[in-house]
PDB file of N, CA and C in Angstrom:
ATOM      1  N   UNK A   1      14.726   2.267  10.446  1.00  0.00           N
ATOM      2  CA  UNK A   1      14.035   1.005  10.325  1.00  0.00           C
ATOM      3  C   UNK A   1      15.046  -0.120  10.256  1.00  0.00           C
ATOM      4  N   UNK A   2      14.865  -0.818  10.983  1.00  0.00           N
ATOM      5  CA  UNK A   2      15.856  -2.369  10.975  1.00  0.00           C
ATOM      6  C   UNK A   2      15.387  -3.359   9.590  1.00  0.00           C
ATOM      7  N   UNK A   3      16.804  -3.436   8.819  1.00  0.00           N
ATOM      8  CA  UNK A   3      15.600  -4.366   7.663  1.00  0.00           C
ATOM      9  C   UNK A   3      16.808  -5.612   7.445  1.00  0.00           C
ATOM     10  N   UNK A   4      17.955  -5.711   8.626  1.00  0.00           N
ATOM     11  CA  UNK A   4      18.938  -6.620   8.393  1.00  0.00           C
ATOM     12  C   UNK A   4      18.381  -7.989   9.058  1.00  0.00           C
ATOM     13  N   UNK A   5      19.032  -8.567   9.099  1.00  0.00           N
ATOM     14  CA  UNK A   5      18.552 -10.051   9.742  1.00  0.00           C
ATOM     15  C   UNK A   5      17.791 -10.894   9.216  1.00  0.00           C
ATOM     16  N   UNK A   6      16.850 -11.938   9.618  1.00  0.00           N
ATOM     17  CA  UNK A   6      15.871 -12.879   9.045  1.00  0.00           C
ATOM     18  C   UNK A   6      14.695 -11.912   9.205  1.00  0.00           C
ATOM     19  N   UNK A   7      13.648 -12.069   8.415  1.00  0.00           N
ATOM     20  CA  UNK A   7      12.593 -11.143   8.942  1.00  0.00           C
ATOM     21  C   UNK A   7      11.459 -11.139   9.787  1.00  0.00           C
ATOM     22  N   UNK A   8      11.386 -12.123  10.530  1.00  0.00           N
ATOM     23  CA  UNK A   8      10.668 -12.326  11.830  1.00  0.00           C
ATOM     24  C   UNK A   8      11.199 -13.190  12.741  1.00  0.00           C
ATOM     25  N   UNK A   9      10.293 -13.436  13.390  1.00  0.00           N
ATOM     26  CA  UNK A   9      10.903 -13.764  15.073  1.00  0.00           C
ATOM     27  C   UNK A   9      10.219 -14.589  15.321  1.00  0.00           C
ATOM     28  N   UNK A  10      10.396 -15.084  16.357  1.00  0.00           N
ATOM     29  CA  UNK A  10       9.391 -16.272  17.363  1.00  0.00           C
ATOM     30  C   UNK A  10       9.652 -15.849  18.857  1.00  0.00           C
ATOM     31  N   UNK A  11      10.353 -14.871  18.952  1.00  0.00           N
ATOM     32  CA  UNK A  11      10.561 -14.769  20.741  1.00  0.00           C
ATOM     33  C   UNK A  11       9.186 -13.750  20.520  1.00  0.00           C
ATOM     34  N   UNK A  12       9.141 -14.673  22.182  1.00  0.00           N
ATOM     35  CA  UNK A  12       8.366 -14.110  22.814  1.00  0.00           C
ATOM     36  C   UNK A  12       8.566 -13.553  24.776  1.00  0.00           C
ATOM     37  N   UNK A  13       7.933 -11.883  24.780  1.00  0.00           N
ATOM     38  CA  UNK A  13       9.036 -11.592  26.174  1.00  0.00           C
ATOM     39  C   UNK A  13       7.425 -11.439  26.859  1.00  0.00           C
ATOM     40  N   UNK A  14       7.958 -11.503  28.414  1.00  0.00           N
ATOM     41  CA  UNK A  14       7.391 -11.716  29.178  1.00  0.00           C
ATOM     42  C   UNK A  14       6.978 -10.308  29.763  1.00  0.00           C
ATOM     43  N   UNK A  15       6.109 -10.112  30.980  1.00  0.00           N
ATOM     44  CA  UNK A  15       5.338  -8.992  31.310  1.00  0.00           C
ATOM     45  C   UNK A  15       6.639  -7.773  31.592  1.00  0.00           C
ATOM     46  N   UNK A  16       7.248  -9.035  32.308  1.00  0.00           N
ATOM     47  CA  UNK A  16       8.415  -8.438  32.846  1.00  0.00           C
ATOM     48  C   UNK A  16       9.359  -8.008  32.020  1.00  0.00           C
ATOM     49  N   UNK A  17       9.727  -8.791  30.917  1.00  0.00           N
ATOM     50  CA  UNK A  17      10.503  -7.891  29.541  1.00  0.00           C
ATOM     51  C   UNK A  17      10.150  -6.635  29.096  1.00  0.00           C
ATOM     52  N   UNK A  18       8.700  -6.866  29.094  1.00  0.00           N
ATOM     53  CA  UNK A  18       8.070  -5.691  28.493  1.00  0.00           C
ATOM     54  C   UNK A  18       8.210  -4.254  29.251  1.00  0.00           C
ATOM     55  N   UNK A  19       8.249  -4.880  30.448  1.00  0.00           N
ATOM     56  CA  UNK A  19       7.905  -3.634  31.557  1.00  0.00           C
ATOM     57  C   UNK A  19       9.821  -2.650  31.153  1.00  0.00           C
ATOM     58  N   UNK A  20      10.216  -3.818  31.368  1.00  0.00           N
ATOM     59  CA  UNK A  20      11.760  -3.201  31.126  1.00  0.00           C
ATOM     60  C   UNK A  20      12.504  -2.303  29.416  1.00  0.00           C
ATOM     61  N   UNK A  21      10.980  -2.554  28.542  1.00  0.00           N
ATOM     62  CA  UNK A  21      11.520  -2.560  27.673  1.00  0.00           C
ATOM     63  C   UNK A  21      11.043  -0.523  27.354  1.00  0.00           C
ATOM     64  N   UNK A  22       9.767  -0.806  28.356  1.00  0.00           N
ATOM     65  CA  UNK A  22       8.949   0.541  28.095  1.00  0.00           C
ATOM     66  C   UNK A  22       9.645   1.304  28.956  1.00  0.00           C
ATOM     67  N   UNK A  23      10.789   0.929  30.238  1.00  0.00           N
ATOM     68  CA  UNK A  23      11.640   1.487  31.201  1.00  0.00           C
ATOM     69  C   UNK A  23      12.545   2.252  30.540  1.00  0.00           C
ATOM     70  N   UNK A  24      12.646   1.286  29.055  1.00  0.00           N
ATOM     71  CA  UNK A  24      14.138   2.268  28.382  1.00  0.00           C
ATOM     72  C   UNK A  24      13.581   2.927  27.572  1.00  0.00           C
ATOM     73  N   UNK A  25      12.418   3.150  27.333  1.00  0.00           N
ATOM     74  CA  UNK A  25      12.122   3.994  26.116  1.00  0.00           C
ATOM     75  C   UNK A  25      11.464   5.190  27.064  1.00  0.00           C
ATOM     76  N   UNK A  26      11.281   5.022  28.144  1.00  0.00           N
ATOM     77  CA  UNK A  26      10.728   6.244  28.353  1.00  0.00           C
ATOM     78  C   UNK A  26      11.457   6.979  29.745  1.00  0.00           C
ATOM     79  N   UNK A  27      12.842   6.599  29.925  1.00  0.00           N
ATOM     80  CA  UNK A  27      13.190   6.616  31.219  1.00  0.00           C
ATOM     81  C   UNK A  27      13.806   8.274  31.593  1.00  0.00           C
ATOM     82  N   UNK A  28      13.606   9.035  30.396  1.00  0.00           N
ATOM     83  CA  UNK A  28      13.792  10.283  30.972  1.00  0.00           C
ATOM     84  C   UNK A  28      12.612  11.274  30.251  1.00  0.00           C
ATOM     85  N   UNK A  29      11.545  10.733  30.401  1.00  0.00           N
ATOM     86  CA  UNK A  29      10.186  11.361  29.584  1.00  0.00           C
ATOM     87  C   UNK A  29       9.579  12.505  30.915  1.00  0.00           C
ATOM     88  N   UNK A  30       8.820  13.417  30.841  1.00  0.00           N
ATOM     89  CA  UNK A  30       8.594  13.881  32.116  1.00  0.00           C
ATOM     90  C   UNK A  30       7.037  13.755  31.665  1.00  0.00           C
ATOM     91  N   UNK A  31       6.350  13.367  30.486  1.00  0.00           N
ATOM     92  CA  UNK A  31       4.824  13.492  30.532  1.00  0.00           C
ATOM     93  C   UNK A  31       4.422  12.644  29.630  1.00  0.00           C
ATOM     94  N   UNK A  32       3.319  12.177  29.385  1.00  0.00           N
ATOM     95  CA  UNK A  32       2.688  10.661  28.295  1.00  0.00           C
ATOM     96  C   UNK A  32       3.081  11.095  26.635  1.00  0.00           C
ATOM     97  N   UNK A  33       3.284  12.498  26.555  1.00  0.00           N
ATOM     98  CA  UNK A  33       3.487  12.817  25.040  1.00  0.00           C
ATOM     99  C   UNK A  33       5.018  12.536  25.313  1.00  0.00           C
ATOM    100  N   UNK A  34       5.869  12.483  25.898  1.00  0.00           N
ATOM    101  CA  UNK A  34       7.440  12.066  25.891  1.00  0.00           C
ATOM    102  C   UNK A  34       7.589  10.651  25.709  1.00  0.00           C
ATOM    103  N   UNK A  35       6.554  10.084  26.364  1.00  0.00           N
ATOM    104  CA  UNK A  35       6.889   9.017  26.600  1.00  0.00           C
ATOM    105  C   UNK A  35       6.100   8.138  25.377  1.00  0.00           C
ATOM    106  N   UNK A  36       5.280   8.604  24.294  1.00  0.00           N
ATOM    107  CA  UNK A  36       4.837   8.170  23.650  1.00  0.00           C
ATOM    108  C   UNK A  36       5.958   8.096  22.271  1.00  0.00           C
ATOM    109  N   UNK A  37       6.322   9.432  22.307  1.00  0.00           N
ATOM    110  CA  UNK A  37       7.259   9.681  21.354  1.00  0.00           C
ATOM    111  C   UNK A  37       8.510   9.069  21.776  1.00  0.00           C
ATOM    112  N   UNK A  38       9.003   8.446  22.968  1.00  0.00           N
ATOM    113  CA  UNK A  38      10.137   7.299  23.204  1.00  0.00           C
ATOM    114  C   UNK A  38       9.823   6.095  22.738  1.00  0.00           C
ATOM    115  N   UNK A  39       8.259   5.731  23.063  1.00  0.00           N
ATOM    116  CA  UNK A  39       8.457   4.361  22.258  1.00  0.00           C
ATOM    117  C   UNK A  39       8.051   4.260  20.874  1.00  0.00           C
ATOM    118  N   UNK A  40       7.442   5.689  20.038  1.00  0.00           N
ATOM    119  CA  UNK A  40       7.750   5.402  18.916  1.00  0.00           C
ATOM    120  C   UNK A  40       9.460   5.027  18.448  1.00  0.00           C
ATOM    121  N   UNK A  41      10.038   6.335  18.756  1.00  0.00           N
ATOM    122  CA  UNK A  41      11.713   6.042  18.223  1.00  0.00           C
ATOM    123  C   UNK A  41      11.652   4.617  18.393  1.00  0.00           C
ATOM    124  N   UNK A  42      11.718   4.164  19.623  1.00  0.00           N
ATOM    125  CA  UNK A  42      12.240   2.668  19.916  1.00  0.00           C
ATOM    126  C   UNK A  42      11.567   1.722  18.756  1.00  0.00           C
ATOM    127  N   UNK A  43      10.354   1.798  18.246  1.00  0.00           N
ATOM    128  CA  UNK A  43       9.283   0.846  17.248  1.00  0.00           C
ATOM    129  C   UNK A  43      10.135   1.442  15.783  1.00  0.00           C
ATOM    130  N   UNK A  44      10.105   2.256  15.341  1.00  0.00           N
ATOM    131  CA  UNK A  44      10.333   3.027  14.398  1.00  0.00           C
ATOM    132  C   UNK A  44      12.165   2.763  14.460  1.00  0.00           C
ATOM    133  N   UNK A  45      13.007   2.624  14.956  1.00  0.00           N
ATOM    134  CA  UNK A  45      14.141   2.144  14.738  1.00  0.00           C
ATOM    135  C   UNK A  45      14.421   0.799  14.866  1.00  0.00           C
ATOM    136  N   UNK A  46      13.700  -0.005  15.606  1.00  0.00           N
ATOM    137  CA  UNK A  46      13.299  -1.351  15.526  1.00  0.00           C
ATOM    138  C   UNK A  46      12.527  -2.525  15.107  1.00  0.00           C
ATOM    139  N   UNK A  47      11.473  -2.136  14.655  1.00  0.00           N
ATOM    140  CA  UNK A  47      10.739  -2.777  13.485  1.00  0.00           C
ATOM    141  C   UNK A  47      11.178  -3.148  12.614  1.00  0.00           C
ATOM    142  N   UNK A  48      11.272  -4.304  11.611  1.00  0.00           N
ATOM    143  CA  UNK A  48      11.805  -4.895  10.625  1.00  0.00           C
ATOM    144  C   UNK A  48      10.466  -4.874   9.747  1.00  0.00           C
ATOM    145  N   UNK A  49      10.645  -3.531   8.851  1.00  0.00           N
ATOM    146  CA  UNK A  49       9.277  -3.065   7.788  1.00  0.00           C
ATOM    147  C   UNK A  49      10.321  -2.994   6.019  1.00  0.00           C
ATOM    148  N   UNK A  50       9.596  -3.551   5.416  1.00  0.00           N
ATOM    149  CA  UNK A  50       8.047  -3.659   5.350  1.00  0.00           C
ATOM    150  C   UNK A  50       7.725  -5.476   5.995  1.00  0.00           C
ATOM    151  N   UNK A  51       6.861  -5.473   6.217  1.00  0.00           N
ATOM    152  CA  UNK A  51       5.972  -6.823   6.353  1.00  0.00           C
ATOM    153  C   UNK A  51       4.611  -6.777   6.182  1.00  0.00           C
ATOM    154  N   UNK A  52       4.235  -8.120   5.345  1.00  0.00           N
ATOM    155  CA  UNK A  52       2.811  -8.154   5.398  1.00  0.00           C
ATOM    156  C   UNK A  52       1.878  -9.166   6.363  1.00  0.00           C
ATOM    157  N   UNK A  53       0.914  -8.394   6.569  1.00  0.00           N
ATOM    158  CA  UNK A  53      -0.622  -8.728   7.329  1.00  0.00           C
ATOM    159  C   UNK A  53      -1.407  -8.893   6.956  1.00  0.00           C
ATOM    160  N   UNK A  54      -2.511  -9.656   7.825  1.00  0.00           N
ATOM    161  CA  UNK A  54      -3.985  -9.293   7.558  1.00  0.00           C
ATOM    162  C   UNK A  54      -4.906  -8.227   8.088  1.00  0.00           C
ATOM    163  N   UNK A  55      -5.260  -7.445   7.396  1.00  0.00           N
ATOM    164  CA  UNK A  55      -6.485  -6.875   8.112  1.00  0.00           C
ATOM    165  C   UNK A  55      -7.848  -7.072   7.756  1.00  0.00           C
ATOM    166  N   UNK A  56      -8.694  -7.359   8.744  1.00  0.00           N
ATOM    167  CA  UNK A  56     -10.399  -8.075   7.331  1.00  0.00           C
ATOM    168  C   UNK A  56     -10.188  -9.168   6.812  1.00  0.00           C
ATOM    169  N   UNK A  57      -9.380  -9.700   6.728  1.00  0.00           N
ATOM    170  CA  UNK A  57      -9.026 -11.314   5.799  1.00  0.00           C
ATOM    171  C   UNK A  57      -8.649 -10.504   4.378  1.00  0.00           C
ATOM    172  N   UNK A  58      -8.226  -9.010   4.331  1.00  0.00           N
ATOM    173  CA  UNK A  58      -7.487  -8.905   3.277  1.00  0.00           C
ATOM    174  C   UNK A  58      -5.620  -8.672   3.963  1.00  0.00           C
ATOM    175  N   UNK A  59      -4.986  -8.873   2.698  1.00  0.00           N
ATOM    176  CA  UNK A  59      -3.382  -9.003   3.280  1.00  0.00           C
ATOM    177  C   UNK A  59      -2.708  -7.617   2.554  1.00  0.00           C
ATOM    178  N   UNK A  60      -2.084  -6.989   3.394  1.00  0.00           N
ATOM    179  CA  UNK A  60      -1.536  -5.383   3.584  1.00  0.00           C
ATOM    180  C   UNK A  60      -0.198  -5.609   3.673  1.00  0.00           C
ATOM    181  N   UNK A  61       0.582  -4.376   3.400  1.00  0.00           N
ATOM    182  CA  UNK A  61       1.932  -4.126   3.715  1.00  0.00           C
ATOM    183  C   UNK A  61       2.277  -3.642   4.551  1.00  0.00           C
ATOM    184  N   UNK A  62       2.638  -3.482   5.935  1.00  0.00           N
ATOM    185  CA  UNK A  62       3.143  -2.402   6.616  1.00  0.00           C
ATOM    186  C   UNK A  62       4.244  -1.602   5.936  1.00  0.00           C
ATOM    187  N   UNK A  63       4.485  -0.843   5.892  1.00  0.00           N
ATOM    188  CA  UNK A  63       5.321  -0.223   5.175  1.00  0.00           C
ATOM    189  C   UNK A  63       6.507   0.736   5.946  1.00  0.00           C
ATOM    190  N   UNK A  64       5.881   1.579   6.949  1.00  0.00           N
ATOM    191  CA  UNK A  64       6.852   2.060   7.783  1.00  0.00           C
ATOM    192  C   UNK A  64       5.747   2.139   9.203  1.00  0.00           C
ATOM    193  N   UNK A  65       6.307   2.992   9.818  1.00  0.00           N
ATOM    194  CA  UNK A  65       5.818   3.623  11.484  1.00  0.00           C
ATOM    195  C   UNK A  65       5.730   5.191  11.659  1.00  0.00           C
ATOM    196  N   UNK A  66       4.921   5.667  11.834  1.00  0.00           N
ATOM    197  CA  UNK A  66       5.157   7.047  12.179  1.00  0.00           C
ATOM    198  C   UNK A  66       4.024   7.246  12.671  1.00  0.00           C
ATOM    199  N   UNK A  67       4.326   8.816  13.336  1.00  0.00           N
ATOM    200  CA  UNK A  67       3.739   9.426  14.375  1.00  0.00           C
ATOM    201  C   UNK A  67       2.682  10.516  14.594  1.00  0.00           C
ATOM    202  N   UNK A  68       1.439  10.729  14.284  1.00  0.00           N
ATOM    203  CA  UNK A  68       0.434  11.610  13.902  1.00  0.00           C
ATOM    204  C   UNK A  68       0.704  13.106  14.727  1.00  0.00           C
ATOM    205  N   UNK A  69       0.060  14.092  14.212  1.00  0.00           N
ATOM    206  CA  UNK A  69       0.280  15.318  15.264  1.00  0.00           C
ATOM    207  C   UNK A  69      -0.574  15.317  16.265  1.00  0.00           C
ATOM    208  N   UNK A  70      -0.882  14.040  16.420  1.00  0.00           N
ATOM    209  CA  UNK A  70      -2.354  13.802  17.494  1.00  0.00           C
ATOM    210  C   UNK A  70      -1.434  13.088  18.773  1.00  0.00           C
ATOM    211  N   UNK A  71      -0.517  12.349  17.786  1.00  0.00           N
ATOM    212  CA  UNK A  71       0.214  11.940  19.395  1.00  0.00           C
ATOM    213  C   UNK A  71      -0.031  10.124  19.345  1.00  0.00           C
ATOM    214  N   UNK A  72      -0.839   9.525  17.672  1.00  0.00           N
ATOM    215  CA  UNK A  72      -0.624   8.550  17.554  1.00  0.00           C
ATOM    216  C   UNK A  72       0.231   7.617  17.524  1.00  0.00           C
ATOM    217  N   UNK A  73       0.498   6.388  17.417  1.00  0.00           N
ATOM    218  CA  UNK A  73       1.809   5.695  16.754  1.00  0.00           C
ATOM    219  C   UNK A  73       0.965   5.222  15.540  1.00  0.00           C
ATOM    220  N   UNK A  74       0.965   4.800  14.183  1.00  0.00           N
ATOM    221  CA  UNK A  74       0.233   4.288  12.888  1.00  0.00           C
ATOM    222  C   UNK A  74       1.155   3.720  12.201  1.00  0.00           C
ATOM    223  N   UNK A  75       0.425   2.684  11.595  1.00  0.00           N
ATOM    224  CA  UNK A  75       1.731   2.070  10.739  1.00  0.00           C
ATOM    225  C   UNK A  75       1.241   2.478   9.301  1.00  0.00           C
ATOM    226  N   UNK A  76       1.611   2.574   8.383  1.00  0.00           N
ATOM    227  CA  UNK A  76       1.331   2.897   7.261  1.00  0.00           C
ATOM    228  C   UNK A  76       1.565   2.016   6.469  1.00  0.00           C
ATOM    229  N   UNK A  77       0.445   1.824   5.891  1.00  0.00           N
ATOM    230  CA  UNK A  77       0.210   0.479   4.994  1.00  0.00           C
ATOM    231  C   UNK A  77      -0.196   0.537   3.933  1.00  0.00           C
ATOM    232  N   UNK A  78       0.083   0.207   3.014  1.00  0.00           N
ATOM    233  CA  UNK A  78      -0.509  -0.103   1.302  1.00  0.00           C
ATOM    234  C   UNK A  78      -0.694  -1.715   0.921  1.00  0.00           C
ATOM    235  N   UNK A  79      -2.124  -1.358   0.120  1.00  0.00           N
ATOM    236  CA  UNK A  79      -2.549  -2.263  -0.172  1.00  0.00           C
ATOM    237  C   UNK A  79      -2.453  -2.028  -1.769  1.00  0.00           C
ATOM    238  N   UNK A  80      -1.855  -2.849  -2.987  1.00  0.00           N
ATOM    239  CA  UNK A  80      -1.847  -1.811  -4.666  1.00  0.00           C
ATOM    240  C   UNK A  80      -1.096  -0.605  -4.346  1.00  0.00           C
ATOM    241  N   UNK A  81      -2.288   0.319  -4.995  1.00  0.00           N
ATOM    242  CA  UNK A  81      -1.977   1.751  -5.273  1.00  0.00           C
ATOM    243  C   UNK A  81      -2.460   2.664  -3.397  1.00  0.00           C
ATOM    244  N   UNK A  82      -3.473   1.602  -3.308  1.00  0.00           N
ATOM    245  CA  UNK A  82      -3.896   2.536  -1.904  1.00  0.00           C
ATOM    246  C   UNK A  82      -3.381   2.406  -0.481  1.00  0.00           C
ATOM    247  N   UNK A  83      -3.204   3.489   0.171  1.00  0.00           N
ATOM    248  CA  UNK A  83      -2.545   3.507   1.107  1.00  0.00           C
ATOM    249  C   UNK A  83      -3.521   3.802   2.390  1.00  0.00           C
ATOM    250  N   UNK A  84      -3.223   3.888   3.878  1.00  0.00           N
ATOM    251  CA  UNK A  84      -3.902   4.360   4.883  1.00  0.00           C
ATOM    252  C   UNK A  84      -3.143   3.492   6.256  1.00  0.00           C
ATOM    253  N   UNK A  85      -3.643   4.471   7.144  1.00  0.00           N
ATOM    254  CA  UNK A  85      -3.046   4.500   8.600  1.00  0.00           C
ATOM    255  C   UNK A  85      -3.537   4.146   9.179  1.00  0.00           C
ATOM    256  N   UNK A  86      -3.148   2.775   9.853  1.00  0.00           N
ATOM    257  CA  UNK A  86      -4.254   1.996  10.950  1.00  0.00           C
ATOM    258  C   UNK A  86      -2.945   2.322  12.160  1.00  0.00           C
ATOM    259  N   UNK A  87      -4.155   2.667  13.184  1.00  0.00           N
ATOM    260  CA  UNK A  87      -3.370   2.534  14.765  1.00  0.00           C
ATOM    261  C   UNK A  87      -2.977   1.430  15.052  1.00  0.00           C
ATOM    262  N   UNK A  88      -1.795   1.490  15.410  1.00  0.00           N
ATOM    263  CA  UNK A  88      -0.609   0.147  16.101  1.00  0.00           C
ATOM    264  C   UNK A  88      -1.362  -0.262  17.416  1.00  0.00           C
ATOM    265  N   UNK A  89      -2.063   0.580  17.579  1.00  0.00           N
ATOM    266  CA  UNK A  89      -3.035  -0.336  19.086  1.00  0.00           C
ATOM    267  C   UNK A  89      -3.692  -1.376  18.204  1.00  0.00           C
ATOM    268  N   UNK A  90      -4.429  -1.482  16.798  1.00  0.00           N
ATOM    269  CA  UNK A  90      -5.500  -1.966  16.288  1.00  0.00           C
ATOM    270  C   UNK A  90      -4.968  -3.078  15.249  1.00  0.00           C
ATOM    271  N   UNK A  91      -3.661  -2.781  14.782  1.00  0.00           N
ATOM    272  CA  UNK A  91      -2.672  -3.638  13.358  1.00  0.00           C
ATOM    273  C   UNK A  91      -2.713  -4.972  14.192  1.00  0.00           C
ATOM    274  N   UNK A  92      -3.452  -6.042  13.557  1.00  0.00           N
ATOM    275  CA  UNK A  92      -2.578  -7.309  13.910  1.00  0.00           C
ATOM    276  C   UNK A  92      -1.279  -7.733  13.315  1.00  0.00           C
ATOM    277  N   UNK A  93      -0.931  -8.624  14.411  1.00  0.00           N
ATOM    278  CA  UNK A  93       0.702  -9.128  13.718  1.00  0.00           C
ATOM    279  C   UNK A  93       0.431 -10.096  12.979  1.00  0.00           C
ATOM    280  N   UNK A  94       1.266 -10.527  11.879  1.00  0.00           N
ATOM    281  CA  UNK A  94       1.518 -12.043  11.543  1.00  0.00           C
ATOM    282  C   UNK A  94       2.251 -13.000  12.148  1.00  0.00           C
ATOM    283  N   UNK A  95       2.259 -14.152  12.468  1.00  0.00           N
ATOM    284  CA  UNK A  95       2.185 -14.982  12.440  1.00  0.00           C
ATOM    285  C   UNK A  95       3.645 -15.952  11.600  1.00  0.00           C
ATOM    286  N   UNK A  96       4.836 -15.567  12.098  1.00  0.00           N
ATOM    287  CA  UNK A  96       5.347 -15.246  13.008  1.00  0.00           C
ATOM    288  C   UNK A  96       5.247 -13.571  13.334  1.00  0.00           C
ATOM    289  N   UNK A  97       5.345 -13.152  14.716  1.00  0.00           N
ATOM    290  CA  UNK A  97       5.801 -11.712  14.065  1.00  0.00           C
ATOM    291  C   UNK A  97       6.878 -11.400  13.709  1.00  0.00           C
ATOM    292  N   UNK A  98       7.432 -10.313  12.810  1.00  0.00           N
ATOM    293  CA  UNK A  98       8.312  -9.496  12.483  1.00  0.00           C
ATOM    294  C   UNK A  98       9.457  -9.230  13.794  1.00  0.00           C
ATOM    295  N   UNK A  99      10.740  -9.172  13.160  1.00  0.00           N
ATOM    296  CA  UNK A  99      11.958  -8.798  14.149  1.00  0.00           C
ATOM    297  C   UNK A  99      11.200  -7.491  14.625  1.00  0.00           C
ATOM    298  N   UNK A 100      11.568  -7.348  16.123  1.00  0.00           N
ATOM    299  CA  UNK A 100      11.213  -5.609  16.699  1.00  0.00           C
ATOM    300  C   UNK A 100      10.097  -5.848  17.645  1.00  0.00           C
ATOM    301  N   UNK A 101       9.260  -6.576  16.708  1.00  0.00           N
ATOM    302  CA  UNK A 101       7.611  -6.428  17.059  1.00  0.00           C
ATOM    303  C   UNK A 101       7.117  -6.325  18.793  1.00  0.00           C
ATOM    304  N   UNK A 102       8.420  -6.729  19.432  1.00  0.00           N
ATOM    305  CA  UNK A 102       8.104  -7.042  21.142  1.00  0.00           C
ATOM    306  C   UNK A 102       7.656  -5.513  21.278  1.00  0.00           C
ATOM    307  N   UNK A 103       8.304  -4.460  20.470  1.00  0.00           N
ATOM    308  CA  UNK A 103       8.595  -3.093  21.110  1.00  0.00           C
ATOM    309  C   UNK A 103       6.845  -2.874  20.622  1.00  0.00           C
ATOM    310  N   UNK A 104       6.298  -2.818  19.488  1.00  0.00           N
ATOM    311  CA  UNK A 104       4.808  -2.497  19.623  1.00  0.00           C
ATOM    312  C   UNK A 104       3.764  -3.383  21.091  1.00  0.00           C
ATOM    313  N   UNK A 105       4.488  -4.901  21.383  1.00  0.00           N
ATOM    314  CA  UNK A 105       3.922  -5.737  22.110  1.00  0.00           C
ATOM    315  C   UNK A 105       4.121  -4.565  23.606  1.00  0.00           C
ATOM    316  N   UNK A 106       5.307  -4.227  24.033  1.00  0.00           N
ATOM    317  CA  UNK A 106       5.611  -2.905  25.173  1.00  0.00           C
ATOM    318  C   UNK A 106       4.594  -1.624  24.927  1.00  0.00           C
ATOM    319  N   UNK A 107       4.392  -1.113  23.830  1.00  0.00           N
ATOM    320  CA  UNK A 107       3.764  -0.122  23.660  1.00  0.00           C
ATOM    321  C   UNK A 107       2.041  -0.542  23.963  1.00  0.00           C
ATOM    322  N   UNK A 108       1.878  -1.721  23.581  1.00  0.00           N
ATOM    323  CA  UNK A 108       0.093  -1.769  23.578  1.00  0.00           C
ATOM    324  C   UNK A 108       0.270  -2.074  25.424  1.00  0.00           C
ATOM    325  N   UNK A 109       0.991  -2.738  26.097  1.00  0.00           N
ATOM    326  CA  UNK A 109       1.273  -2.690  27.736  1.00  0.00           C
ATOM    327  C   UNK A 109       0.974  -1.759  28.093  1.00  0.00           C
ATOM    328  N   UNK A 110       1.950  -0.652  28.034  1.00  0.00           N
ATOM    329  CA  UNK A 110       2.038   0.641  28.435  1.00  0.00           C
ATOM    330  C   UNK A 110       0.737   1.433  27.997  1.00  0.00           C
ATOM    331  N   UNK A 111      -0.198   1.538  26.953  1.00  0.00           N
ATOM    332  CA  UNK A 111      -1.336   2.092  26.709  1.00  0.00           C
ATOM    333  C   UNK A 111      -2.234   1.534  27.508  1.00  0.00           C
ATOM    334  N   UNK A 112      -2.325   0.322  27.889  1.00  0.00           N
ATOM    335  CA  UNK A 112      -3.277  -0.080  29.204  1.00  0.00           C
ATOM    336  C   UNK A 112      -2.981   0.611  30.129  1.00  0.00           C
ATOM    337  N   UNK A 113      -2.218   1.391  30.802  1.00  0.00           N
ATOM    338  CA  UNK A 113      -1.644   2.011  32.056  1.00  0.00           C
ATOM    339  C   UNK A 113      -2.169   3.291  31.593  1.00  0.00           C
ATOM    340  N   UNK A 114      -1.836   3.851  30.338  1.00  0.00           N
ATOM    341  CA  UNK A 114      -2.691   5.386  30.115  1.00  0.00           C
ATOM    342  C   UNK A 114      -3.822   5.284  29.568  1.00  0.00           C
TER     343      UNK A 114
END
């Protein structure tokens, strides 16, 4: 997990960034479960976690990234004491987003294509 730097961003990359970005995460994958599990690593070593969100108009922690035996990407979030796994297709960002965040912005791209 990346937790050096300022903790969010304002860039924003283009179709074409993106396309290049899902090029390196999956450029020696031979099937959608390779290539899913490339752009986790890439989110999951690049994400700047924890950060908080909204979900519902209540405000959450992301906490880390990981990977279900289903073949999800989920971010894992606590709210208090309680915890739970919302799909990274479904997590909104804040506002700014978080350093990394382009690489989930590549991943929800690339899930339109599968």
């Amino acid at each position: 997990m990346r937790k050096a730097g300022k903790p969010h961003s304002h860039k924003t990359i283009s179709e074409a960034g993106l396309d290049k970005l899902i090029e390196e995460a999956t450029v020696d994958c031979y099937n959608e479960a390779e290539q899913v599990s490339g752009l986790f690593c890439m989110i999951e070593e690049r994400l700047a976690t924890p950060f908080a969100t909204e979900v519902m108009g209540v405000e959450i922690i992301v906490e880390k990234i990981d990977l279900t035996d289903e073949g999800a990407i989920v971010a894992v979030c606590r709210r208090g004491a309680n915890r739970q796994r919302i799909n990274i297709l479904d997590l909104p960002l804040p506002s700014p987003k978080p350093i990394g965040s382009e690489w989930i912005d590549a991943y929800r791209r690339w899930a339109q294509w599968n």
